[in-house]
N, C-alpha and C. Protein backbone atom coordinates (compact mmCIF):
# COMPACT_ATOMS: atom_id res chain seq x y z
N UNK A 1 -25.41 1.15 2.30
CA UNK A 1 -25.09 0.22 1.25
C UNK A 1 -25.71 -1.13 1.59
N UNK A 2 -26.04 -1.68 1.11
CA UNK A 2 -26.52 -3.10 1.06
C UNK A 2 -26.07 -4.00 1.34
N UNK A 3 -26.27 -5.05 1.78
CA UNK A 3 -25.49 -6.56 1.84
C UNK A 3 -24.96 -6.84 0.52
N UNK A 4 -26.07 -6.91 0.01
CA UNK A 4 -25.36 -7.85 -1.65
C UNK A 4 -24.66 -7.08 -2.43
N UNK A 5 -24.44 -5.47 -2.32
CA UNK A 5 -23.50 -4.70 -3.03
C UNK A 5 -22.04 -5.11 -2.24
N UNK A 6 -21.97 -5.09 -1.08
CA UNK A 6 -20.49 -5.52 -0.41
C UNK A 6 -19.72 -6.01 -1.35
N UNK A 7 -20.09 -7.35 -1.38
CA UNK A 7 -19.16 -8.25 -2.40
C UNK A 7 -18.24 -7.55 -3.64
N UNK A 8 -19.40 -6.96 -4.28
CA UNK A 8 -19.07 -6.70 -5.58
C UNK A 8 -17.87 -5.21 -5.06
N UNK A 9 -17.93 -4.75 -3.96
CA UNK A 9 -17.34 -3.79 -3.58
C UNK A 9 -15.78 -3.85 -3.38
N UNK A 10 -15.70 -5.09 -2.82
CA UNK A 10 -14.51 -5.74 -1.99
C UNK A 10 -13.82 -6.52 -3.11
N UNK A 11 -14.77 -6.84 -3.77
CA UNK A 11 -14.05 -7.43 -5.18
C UNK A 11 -12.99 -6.50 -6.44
N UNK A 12 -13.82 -5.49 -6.26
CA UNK A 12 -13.36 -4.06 -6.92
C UNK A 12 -11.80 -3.68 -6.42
N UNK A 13 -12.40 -3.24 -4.73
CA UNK A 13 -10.95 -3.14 -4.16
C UNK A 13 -9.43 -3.78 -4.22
N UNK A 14 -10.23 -5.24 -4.16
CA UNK A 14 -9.09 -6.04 -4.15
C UNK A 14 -8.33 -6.31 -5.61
N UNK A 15 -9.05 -6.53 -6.57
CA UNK A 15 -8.85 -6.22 -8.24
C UNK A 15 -7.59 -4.99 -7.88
N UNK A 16 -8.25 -3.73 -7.13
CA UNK A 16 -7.30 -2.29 -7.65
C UNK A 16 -6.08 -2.72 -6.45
N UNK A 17 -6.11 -3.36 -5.63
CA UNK A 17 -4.95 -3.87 -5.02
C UNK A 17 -4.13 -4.54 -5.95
N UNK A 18 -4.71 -5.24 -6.41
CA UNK A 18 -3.32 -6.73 -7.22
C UNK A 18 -3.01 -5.89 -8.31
N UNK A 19 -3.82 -4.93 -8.63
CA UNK A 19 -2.75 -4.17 -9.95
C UNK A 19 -1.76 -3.35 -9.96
N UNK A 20 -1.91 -2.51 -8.16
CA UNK A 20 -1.08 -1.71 -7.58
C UNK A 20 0.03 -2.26 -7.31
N UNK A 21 0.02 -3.59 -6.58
CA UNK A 21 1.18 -4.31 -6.49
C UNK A 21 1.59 -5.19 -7.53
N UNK A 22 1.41 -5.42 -8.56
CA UNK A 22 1.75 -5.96 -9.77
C UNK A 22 2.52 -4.92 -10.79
N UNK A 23 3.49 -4.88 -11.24
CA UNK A 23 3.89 -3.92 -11.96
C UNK A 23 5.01 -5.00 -13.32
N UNK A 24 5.03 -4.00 -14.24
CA UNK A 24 6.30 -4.91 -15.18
C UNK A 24 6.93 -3.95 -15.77
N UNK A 25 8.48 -4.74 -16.30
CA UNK A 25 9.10 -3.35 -16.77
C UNK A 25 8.73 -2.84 -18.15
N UNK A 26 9.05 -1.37 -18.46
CA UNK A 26 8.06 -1.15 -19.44
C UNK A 26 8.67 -2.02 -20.87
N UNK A 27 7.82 -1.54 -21.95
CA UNK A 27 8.04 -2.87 -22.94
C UNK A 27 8.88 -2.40 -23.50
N UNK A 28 8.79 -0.73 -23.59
CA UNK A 28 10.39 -0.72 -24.54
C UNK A 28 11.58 -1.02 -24.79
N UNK A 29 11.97 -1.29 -23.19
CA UNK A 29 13.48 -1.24 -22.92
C UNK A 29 13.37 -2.99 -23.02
N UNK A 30 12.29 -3.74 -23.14
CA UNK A 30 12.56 -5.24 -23.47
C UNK A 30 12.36 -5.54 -25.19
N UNK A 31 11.77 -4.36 -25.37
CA UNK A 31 12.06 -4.49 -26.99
C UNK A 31 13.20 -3.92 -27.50
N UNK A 32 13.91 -2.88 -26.93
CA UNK A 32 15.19 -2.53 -27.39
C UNK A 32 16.35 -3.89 -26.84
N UNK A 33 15.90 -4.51 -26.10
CA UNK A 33 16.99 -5.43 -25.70
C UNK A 33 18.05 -4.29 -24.44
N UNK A 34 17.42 -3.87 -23.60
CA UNK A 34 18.49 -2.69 -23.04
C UNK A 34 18.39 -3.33 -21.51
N UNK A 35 19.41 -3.87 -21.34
CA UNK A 35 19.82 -4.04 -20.09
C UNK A 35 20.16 -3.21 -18.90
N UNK A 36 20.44 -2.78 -19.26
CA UNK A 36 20.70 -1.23 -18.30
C UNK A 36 19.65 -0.77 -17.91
N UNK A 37 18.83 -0.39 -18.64
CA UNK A 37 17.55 0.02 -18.27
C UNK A 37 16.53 -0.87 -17.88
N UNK A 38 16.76 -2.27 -18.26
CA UNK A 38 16.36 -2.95 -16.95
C UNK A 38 16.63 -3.11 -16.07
N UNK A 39 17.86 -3.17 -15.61
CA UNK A 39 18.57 -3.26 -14.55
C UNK A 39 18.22 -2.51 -13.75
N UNK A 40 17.95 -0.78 -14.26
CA UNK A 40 17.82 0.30 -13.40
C UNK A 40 16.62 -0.06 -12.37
N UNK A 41 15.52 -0.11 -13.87
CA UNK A 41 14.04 -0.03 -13.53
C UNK A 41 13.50 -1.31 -12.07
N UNK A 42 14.47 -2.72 -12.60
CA UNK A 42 14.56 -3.87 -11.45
C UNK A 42 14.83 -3.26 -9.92
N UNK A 43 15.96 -2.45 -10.11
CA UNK A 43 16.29 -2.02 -8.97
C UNK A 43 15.78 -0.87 -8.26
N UNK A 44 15.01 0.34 -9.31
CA UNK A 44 13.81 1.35 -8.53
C UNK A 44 12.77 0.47 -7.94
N UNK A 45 12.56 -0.70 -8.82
CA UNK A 45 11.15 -1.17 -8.33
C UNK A 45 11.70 -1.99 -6.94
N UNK A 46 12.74 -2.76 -6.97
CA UNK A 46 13.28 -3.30 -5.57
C UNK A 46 13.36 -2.20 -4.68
N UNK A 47 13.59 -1.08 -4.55
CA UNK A 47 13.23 0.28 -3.94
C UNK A 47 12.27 0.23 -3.48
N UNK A 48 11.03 0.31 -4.31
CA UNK A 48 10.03 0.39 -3.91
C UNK A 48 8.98 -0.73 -3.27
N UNK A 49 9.27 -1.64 -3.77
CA UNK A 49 8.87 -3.16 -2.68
C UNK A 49 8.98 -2.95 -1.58
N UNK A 50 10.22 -2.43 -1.00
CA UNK A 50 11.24 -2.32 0.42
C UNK A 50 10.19 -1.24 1.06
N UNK A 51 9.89 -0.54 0.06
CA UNK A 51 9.63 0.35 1.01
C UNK A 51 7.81 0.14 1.48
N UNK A 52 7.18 -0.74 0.41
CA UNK A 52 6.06 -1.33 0.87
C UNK A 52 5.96 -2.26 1.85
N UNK A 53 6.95 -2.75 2.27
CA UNK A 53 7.70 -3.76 3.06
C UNK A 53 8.05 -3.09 4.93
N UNK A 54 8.27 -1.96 4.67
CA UNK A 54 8.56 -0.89 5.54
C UNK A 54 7.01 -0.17 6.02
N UNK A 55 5.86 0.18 5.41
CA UNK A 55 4.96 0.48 5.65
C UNK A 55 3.95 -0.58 6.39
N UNK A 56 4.11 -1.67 5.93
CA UNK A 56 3.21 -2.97 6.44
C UNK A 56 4.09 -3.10 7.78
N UNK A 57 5.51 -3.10 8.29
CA UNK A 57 5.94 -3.59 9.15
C UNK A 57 5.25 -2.42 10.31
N UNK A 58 5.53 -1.29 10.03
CA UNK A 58 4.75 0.15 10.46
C UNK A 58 3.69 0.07 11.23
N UNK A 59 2.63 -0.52 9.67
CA UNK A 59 1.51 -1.25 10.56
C UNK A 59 1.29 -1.80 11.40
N UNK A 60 2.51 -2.98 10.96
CA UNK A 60 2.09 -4.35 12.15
C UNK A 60 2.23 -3.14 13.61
N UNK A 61 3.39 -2.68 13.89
CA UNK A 61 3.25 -1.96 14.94
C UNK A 61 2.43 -1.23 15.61
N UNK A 62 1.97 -0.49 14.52
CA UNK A 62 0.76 0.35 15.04
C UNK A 62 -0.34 -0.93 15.78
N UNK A 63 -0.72 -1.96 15.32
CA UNK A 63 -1.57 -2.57 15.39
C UNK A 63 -1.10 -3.30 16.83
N UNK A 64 -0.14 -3.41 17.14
CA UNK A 64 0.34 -4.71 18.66
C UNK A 64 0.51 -3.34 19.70
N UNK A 65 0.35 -2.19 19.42
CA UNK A 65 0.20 -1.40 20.59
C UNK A 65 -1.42 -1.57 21.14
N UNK A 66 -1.08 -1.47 22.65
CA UNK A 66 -2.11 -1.64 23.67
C UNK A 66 -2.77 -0.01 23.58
N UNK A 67 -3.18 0.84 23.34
CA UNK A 67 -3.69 1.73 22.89
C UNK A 67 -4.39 1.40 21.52
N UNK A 68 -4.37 0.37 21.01
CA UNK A 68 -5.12 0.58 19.01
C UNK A 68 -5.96 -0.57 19.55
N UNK A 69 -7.28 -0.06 19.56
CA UNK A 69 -8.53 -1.61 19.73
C UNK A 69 -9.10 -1.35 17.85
N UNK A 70 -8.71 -2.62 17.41
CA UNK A 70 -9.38 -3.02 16.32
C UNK A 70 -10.98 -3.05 16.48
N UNK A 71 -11.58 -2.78 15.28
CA UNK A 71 -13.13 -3.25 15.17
C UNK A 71 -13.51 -4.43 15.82
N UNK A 72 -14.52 -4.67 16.03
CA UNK A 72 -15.10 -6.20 16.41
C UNK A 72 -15.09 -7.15 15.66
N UNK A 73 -15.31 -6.83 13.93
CA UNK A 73 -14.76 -7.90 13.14
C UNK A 73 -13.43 -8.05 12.77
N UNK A 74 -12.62 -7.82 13.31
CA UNK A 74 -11.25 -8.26 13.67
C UNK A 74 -10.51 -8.15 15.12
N UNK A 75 -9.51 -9.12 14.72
CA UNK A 75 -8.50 -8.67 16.09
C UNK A 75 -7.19 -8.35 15.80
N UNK A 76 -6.18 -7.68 16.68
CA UNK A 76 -5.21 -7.49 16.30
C UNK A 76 -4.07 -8.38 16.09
N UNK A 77 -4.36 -9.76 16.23
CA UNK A 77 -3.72 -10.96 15.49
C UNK A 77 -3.91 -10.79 14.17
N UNK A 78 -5.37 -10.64 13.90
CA UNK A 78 -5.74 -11.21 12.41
C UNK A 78 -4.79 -9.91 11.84
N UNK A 79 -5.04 -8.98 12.60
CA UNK A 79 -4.54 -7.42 11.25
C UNK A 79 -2.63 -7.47 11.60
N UNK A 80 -2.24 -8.45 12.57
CA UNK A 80 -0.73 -8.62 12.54
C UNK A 80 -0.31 -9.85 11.57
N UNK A 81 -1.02 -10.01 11.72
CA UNK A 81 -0.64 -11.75 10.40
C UNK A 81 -0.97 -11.34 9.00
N UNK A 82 -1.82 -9.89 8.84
CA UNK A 82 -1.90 -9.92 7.27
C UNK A 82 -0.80 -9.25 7.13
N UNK A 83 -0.50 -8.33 7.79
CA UNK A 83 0.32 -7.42 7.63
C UNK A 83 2.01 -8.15 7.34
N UNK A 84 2.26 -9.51 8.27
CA UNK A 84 2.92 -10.07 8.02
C UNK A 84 3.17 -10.89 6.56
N UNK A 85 2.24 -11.15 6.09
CA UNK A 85 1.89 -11.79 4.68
C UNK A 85 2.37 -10.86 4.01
N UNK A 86 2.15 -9.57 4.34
CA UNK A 86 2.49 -8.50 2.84
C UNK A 86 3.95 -7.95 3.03
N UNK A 87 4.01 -7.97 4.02
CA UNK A 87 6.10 -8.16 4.72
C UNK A 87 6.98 -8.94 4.01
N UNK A 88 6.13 -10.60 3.96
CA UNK A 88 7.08 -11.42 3.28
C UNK A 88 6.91 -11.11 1.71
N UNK A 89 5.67 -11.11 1.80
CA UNK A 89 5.27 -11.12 -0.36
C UNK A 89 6.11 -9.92 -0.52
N UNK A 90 6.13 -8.55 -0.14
CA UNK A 90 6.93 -8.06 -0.81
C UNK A 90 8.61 -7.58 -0.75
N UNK A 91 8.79 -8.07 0.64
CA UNK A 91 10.44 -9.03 0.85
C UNK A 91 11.10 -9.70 -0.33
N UNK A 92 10.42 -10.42 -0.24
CA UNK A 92 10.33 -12.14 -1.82
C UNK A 92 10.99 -10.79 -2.64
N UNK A 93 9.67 -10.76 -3.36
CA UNK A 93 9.36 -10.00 -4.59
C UNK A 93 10.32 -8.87 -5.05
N UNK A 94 11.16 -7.78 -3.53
CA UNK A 94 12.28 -7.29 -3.71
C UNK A 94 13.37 -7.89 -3.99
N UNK A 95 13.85 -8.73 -3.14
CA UNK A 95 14.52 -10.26 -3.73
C UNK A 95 14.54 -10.23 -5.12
N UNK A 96 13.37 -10.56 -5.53
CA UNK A 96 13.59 -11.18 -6.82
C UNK A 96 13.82 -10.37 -7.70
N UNK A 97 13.16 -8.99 -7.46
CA UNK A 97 13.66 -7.79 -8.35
C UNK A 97 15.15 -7.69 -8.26
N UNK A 98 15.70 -7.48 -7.29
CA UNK A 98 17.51 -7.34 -7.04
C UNK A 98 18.11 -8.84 -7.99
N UNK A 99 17.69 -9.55 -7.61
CA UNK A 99 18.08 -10.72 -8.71
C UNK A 99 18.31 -10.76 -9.61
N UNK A 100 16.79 -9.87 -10.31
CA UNK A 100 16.74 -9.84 -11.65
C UNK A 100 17.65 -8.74 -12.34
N UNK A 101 17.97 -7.81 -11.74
CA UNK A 101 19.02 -6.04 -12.12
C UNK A 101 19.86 -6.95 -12.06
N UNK A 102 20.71 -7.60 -11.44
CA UNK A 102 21.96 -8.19 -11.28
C UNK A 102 22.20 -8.91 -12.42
N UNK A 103 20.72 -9.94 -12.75
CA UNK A 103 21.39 -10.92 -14.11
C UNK A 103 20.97 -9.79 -15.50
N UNK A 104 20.41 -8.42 -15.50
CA UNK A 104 20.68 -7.58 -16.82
C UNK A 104 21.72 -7.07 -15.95
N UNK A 105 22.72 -6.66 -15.43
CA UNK A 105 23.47 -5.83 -15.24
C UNK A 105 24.83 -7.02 -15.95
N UNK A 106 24.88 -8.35 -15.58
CA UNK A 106 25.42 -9.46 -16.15
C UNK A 106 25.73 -9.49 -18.14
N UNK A 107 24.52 -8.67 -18.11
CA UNK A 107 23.98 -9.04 -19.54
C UNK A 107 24.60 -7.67 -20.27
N UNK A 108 24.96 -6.97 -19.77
CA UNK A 108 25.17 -5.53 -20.33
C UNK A 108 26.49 -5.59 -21.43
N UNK A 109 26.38 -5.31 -22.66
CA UNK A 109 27.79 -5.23 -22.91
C UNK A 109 28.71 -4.25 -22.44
N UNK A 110 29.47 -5.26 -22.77
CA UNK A 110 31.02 -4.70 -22.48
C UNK A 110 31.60 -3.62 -23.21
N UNK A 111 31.92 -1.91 -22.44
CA UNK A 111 32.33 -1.33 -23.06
C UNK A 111 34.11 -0.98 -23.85
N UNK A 112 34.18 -1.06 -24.87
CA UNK A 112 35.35 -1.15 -25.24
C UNK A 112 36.47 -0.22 -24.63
């Protein structure tokens, strides 16, 4: 591959990253007005943050063992500090999902 294709390569990747971790709830249940089913969906997806949260920490480990030599264009600082970045972002982000189920679960009517 080329030098000047890289870019456009890494650009690609990273594009199909932010969409993987970007998600919203679907539109129906915000066009029906259905709380519940946001609530649910808030709280699968807080599920699943956690557990992206759980894989990066994984990493970090794999990576601070004295047996794993990183490439030469990195070190195992740099690949423990990203890994840390994606720990907290999707920490937060579970957070905020649990937040958000709680204020539709708030919102739910009341059954008679």
């Amino acid at each position: 591959m080329k030098l000047s294709q890289q870019p456009s390569w890494f650009v690609l990747l990273f594009a199909m990253a932010v969409m993987a971790c970007s998600t919203a709830p679907p539109r129906e249940l915000i066009e029906r007005n259905d709380h519940s089913g946001l609530a649910t969906w808030y709280e699968q997806e807080a599920v699943r943050l956690r557990g992206k949260a759980e894989d990066m920490r994984q990493m970090a480990e794999m990576y601070a063992k004295p047996s794993y030599q990183p490439s030469p264009k990195e070190s195992k600082t740099q690949l423990i500090a990203h890994c840390r970045l994606f720990i907290d972002y999707y920490t937060k982000s579970a957070e905020e999902a649990e937040a958000l189920a709680k204020l539709h679960r708030e919102q739910e009517p009341a059954i008679p």
